[in-house]
C-alpha atoms as a PDB file:
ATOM      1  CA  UNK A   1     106.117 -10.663 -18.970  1.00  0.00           C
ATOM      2  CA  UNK A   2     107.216 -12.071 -15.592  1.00  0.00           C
ATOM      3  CA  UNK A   3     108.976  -9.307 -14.876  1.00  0.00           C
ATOM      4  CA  UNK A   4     106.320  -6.973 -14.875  1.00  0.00           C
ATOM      5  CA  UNK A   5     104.083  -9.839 -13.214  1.00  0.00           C
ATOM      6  CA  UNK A   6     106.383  -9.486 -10.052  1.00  0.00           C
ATOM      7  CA  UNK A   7     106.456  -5.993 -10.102  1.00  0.00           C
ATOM      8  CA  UNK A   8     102.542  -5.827  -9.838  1.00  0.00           C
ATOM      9  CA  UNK A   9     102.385  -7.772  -7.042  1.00  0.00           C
ATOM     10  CA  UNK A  10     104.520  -5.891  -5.203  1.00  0.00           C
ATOM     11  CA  UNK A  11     102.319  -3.051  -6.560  1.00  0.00           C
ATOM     12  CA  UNK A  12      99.356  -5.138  -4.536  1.00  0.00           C
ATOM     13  CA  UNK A  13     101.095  -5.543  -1.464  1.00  0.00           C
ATOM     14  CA  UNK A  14     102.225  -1.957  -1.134  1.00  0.00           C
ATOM     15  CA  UNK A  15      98.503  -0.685  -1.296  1.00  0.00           C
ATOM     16  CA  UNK A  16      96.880  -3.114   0.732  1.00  0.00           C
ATOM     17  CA  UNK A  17      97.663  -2.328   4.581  1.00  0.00           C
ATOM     18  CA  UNK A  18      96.397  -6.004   5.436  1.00  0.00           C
ATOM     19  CA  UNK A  19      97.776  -9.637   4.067  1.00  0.00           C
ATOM     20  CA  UNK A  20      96.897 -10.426   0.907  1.00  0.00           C
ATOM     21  CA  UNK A  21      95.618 -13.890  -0.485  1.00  0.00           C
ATOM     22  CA  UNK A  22      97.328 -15.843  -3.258  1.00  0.00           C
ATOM     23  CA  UNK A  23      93.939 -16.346  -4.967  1.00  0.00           C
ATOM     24  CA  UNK A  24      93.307 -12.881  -4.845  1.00  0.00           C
ATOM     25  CA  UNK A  25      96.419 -12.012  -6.099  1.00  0.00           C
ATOM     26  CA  UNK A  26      96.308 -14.811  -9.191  1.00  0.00           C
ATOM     27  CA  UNK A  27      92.380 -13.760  -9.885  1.00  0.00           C
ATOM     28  CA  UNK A  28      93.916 -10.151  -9.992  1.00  0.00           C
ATOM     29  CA  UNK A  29      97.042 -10.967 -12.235  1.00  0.00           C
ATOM     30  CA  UNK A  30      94.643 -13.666 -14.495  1.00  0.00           C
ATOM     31  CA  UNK A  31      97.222 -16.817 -13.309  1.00  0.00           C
ATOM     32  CA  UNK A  32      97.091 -19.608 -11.426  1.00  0.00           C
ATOM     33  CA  UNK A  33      97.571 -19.681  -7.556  1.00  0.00           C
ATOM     34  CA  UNK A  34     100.537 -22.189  -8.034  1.00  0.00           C
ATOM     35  CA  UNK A  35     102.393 -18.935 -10.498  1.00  0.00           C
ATOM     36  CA  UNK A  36     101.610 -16.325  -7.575  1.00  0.00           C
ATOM     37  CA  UNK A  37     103.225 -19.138  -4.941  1.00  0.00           C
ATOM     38  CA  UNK A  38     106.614 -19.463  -7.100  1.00  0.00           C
ATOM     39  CA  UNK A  39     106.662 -15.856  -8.289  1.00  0.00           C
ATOM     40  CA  UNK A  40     106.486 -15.139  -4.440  1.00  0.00           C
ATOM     41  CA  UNK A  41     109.121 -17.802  -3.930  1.00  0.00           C
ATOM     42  CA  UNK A  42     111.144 -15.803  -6.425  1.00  0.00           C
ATOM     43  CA  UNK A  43     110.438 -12.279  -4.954  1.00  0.00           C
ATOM     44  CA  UNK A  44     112.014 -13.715  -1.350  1.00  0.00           C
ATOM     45  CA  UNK A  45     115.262 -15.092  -3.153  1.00  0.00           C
ATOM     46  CA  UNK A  46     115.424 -11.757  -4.871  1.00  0.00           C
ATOM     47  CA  UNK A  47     116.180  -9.830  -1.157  1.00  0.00           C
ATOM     48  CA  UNK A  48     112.386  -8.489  -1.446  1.00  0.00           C
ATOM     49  CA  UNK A  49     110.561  -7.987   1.576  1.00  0.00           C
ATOM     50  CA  UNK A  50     107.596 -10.063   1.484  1.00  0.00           C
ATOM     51  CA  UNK A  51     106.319 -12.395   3.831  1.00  0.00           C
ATOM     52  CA  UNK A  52     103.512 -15.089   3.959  1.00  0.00           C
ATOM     53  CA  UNK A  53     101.698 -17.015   6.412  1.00  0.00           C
ATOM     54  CA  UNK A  54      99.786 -19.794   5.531  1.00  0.00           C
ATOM     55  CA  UNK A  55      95.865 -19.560   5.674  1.00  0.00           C
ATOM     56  CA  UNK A  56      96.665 -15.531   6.345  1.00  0.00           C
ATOM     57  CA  UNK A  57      98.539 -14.020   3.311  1.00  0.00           C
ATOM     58  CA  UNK A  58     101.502 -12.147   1.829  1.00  0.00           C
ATOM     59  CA  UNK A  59     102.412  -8.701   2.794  1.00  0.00           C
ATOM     60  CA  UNK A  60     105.258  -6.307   2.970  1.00  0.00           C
ATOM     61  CA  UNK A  61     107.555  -6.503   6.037  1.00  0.00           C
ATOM     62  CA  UNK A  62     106.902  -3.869   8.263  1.00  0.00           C
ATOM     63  CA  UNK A  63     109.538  -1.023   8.476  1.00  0.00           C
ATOM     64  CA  UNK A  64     110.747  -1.623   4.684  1.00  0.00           C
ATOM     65  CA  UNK A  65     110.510   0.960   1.887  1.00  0.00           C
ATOM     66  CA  UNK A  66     109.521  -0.072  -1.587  1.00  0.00           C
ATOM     67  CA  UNK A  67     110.015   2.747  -4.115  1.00  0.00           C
ATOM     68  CA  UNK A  68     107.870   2.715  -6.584  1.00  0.00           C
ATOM     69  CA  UNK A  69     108.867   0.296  -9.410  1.00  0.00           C
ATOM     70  CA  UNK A  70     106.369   1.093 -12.163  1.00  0.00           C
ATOM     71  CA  UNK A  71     103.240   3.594 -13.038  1.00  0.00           C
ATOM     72  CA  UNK A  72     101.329   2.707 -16.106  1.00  0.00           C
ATOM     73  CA  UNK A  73     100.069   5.470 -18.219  1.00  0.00           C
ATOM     74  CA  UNK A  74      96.864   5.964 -16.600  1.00  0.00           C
ATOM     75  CA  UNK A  75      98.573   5.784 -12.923  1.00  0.00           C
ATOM     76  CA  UNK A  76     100.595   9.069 -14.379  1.00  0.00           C
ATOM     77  CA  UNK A  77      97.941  10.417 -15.578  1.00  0.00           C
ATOM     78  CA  UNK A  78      95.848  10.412 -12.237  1.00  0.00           C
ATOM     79  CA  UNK A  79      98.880  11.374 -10.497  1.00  0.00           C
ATOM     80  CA  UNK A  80      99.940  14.520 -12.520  1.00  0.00           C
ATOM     81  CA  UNK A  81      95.983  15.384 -12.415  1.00  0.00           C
ATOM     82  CA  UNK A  82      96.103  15.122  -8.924  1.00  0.00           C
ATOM     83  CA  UNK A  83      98.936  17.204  -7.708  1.00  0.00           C
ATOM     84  CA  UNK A  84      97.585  19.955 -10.343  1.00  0.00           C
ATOM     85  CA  UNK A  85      94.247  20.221  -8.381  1.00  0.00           C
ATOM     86  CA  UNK A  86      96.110  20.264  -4.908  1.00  0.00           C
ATOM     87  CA  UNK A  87      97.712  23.455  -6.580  1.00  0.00           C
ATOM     88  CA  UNK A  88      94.718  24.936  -7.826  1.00  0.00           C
ATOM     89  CA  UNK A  89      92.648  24.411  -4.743  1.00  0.00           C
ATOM     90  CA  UNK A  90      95.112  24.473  -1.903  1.00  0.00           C
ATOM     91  CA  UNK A  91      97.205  26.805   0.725  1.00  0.00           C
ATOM     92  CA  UNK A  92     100.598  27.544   0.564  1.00  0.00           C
ATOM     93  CA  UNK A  93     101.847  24.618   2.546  1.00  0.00           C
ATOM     94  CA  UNK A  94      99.631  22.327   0.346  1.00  0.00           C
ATOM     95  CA  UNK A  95     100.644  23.683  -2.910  1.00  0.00           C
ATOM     96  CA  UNK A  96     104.567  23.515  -1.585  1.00  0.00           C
ATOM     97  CA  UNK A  97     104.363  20.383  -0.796  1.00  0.00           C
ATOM     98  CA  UNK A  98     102.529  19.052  -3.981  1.00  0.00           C
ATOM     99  CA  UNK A  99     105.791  20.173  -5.792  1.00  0.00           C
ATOM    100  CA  UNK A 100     108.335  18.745  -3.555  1.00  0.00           C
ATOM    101  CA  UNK A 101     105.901  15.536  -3.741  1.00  0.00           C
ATOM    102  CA  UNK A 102     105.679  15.805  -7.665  1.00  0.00           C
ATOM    103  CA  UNK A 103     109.530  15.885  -7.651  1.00  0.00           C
ATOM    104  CA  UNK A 104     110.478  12.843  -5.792  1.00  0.00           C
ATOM    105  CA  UNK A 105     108.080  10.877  -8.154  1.00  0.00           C
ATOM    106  CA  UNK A 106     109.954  12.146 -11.465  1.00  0.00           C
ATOM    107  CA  UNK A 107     113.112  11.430  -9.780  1.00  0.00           C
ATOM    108  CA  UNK A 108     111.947   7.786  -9.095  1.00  0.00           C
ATOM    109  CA  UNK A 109     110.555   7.441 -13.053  1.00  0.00           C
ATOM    110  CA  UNK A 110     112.753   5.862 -15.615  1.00  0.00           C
ATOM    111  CA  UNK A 111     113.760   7.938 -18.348  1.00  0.00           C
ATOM    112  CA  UNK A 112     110.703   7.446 -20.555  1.00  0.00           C
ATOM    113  CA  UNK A 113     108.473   7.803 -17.792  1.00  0.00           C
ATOM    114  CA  UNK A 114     110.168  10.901 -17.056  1.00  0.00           C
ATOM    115  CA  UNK A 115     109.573  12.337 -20.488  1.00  0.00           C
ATOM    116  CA  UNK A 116     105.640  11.707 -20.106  1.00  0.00           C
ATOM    117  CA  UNK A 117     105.643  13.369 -16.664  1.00  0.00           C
ATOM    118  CA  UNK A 118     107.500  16.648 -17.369  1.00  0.00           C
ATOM    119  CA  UNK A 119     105.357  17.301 -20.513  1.00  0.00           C
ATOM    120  CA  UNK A 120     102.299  15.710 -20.375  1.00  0.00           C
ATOM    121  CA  UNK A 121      99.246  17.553 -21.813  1.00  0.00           C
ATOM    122  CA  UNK A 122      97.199  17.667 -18.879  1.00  0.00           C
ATOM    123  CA  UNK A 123      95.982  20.143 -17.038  1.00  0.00           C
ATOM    124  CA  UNK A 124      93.503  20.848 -14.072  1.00  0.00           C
ATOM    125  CA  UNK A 125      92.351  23.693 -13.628  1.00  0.00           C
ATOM    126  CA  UNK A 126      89.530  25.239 -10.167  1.00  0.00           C
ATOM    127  CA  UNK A 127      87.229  27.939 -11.533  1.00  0.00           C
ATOM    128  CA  UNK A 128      86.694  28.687  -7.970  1.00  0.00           C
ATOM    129  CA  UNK A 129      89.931  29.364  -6.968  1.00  0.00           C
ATOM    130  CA  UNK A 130      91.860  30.087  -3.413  1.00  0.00           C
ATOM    131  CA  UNK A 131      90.317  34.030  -3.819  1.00  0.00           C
ATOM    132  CA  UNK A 132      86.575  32.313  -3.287  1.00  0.00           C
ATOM    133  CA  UNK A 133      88.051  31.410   0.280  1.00  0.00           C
ATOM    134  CA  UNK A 134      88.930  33.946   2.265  1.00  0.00           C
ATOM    135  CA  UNK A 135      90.099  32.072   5.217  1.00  0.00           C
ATOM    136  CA  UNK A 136      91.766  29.362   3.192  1.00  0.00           C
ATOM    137  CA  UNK A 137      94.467  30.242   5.667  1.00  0.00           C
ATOM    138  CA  UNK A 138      93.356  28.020   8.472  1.00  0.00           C
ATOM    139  CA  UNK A 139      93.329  24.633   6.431  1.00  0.00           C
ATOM    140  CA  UNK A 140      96.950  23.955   7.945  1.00  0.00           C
ATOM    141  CA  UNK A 141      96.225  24.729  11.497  1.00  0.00           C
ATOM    142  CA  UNK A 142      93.472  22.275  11.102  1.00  0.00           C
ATOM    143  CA  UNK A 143      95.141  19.788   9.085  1.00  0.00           C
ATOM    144  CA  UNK A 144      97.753  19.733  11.902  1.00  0.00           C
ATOM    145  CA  UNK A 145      95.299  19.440  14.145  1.00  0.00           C
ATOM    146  CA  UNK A 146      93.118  16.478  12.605  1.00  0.00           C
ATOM    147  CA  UNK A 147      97.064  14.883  12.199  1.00  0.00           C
ATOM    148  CA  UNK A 148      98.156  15.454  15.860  1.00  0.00           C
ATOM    149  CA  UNK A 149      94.391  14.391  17.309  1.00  0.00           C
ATOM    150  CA  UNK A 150      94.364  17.782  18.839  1.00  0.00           C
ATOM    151  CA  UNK A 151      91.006  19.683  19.771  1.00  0.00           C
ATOM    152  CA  UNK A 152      90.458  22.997  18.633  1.00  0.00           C
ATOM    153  CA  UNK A 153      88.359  25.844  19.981  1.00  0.00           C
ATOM    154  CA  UNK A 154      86.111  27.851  16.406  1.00  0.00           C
ATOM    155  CA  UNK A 155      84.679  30.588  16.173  1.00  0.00           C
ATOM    156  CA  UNK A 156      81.512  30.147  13.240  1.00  0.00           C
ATOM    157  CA  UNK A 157      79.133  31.861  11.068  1.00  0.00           C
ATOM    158  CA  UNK A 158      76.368  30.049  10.020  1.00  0.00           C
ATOM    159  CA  UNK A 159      74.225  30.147   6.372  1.00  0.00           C
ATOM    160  CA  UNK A 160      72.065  32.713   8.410  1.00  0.00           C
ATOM    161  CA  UNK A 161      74.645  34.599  10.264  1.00  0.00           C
ATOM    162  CA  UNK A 162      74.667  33.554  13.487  1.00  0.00           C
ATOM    163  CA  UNK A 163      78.313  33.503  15.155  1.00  0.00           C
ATOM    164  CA  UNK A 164      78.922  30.721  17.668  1.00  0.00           C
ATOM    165  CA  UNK A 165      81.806  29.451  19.151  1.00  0.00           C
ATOM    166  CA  UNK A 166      82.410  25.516  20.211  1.00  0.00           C
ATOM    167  CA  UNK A 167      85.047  22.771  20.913  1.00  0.00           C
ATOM    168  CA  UNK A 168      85.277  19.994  18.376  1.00  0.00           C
ATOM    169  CA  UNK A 169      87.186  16.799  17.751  1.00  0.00           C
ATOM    170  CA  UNK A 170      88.593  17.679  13.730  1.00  0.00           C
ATOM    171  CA  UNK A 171      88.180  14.313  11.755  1.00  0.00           C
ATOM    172  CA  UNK A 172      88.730  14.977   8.200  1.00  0.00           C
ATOM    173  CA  UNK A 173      88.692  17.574   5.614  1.00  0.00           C
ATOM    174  CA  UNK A 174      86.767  17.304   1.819  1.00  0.00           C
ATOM    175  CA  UNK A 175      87.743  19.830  -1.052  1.00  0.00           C
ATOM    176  CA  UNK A 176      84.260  20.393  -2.615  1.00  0.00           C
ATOM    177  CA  UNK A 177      83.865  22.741  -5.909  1.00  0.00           C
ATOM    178  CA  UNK A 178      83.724  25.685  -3.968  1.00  0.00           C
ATOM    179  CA  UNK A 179      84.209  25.093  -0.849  1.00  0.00           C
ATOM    180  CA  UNK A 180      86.452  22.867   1.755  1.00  0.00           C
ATOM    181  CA  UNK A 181      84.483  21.387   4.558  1.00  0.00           C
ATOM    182  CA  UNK A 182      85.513  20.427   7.657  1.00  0.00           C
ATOM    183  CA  UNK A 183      83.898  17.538   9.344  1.00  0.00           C
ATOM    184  CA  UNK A 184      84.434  17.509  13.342  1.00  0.00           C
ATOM    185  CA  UNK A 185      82.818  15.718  16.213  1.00  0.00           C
ATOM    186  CA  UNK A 186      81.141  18.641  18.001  1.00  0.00           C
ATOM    187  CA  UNK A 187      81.367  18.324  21.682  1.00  0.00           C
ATOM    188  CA  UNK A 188      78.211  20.139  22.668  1.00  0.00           C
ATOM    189  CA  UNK A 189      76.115  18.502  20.608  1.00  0.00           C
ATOM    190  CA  UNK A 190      77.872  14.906  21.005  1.00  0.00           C
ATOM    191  CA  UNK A 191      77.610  14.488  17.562  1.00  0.00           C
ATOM    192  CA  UNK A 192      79.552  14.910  13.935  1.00  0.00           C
ATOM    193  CA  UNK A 193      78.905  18.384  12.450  1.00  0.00           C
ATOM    194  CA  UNK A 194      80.488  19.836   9.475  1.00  0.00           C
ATOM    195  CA  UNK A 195      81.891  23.141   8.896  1.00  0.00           C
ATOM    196  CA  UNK A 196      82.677  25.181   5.852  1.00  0.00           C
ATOM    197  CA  UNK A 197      86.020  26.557   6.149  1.00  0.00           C
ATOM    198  CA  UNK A 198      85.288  30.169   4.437  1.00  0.00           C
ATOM    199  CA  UNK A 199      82.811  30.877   7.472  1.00  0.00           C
ATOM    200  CA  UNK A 200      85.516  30.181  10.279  1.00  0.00           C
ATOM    201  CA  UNK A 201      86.044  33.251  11.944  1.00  0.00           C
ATOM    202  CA  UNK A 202      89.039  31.881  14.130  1.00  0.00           C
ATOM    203  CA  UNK A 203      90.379  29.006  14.975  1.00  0.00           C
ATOM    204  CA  UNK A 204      91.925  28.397  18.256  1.00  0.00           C
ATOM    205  CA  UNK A 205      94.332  25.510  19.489  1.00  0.00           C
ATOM    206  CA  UNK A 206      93.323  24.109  22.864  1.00  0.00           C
ATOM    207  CA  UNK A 207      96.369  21.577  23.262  1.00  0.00           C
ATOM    208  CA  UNK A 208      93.692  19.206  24.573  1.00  0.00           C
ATOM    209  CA  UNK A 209      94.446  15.560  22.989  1.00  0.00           C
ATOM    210  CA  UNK A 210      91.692  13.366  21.958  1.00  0.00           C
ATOM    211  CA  UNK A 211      91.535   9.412  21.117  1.00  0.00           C
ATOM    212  CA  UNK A 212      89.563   8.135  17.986  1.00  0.00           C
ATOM    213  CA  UNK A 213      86.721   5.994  19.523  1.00  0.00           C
ATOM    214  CA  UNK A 214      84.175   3.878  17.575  1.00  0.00           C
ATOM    215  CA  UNK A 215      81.556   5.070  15.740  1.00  0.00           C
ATOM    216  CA  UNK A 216      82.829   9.082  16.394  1.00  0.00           C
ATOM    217  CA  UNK A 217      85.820   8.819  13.180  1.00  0.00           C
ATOM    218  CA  UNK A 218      85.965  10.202   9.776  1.00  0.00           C
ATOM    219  CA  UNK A 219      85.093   7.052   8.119  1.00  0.00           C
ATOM    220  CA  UNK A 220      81.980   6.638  10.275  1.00  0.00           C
ATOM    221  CA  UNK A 221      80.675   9.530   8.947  1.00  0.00           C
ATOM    222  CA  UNK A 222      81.033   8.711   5.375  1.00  0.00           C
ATOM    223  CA  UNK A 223      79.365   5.689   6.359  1.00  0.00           C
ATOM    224  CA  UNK A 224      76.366   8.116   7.066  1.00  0.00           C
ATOM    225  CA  UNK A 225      76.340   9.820   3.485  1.00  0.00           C
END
């Protein structure tokens, strides 16, 4: 039981990117704050990377790889789901490199975990598949371009057919149903502005950098929705 104890906190301290409390890690785990101090006190005479600071938190040293120690049934489940819809709904690169990702997870599972993975009955499947978007092609140009900051120059058709080319800032992509939209910050109209991906008409790279500023990022917009 302890075992698996100090493997979930390591589970808690590999997701969160910020220190994490001892009381929220024993009202997480259901144990007292004085178990989470000597289970950490174990973890650091084990060799594992964890370090606290007093009125801060625990959290992994930085530069350390954990591999993943553990997925319970439903984590597999979510995960197999997962790389099944990047298949379905995906380009090439995508769809590549949801099977090299898929692979280095079953080669990390113990053997029973393994079992579950390779044959579990689960299956996702898109009823709007990659022939619904005809320009599906340009999700990794602007994938590498929302990865490298990089602006980009489009060329887009509108819901009424009007054509109109424009710089933008790419911030983040969302897989919808039927469609993948791309959410920018438009320069013309100094604002965000999203863009469905089957009505680019090209997409250019300018090699112009940009920097992330305050209120104009991905997660500001979803703040909008």
């Amino acid at each position: 039981m302890r075992t698996i104890r100090l493997f979930s906190i390591l589970d808690q301290l590999r997701v969160h990117k910020r220190p994490v409390s001892a009381e929220f890690l024993a009202e997480i785990l259901d144990v007292s704050m004085r178990t989470i101090y000597r289970d950490m006190q174990t973890l650091q005479a084990m060799g594992a990377p964890v370090r606290g600071e007093s009125g801060i938190g625990y959290q992994i040293e930085k530069g350390y790889f954990l591999p993943p120690l553990h997925f319970d049934p439903d984590e597999l489940d979510a995960i197999i789901l997962g790389m099944q819809m990047v298949a379905a709904r995906g380009d090439g690169p995508l769809v590549d490199a949801a099977l090299r990702a898929s692979a280095k997870i079953n080669a990390v599972l113990s053997g029973d975990d393994q079992d579950r993975y390779s044959v579990a009955p689960l299956h996702a499947y898109s009823v709007h598949g990659k022939n619904d978007e005809s320009h599906i092609e340009y999700l990794s140009p602007i994938r590498a371009a929302i990865r490298e900051r990089q602006q980009i120059k489009i060329t887009y058709l509108d819901l009424r057919d009007k054509e109109s080319s424009r710089n933008i800032r790419p911030l983040g992509l969302t897989a919808f149903d039927r469609v993948w939209l791309l959410t920018a910050w438009c320069t013309k109209k100094d604002d965000f502005r999203n863009f469905r991906i089957d009505r680019l008409q090209e997409v250019e790279q300018t090699g112009v950098k940009f920097r992330l500023k305050a209120g104009q990022e991905f997660r500001d917009y979803l703040r909008t929705l």
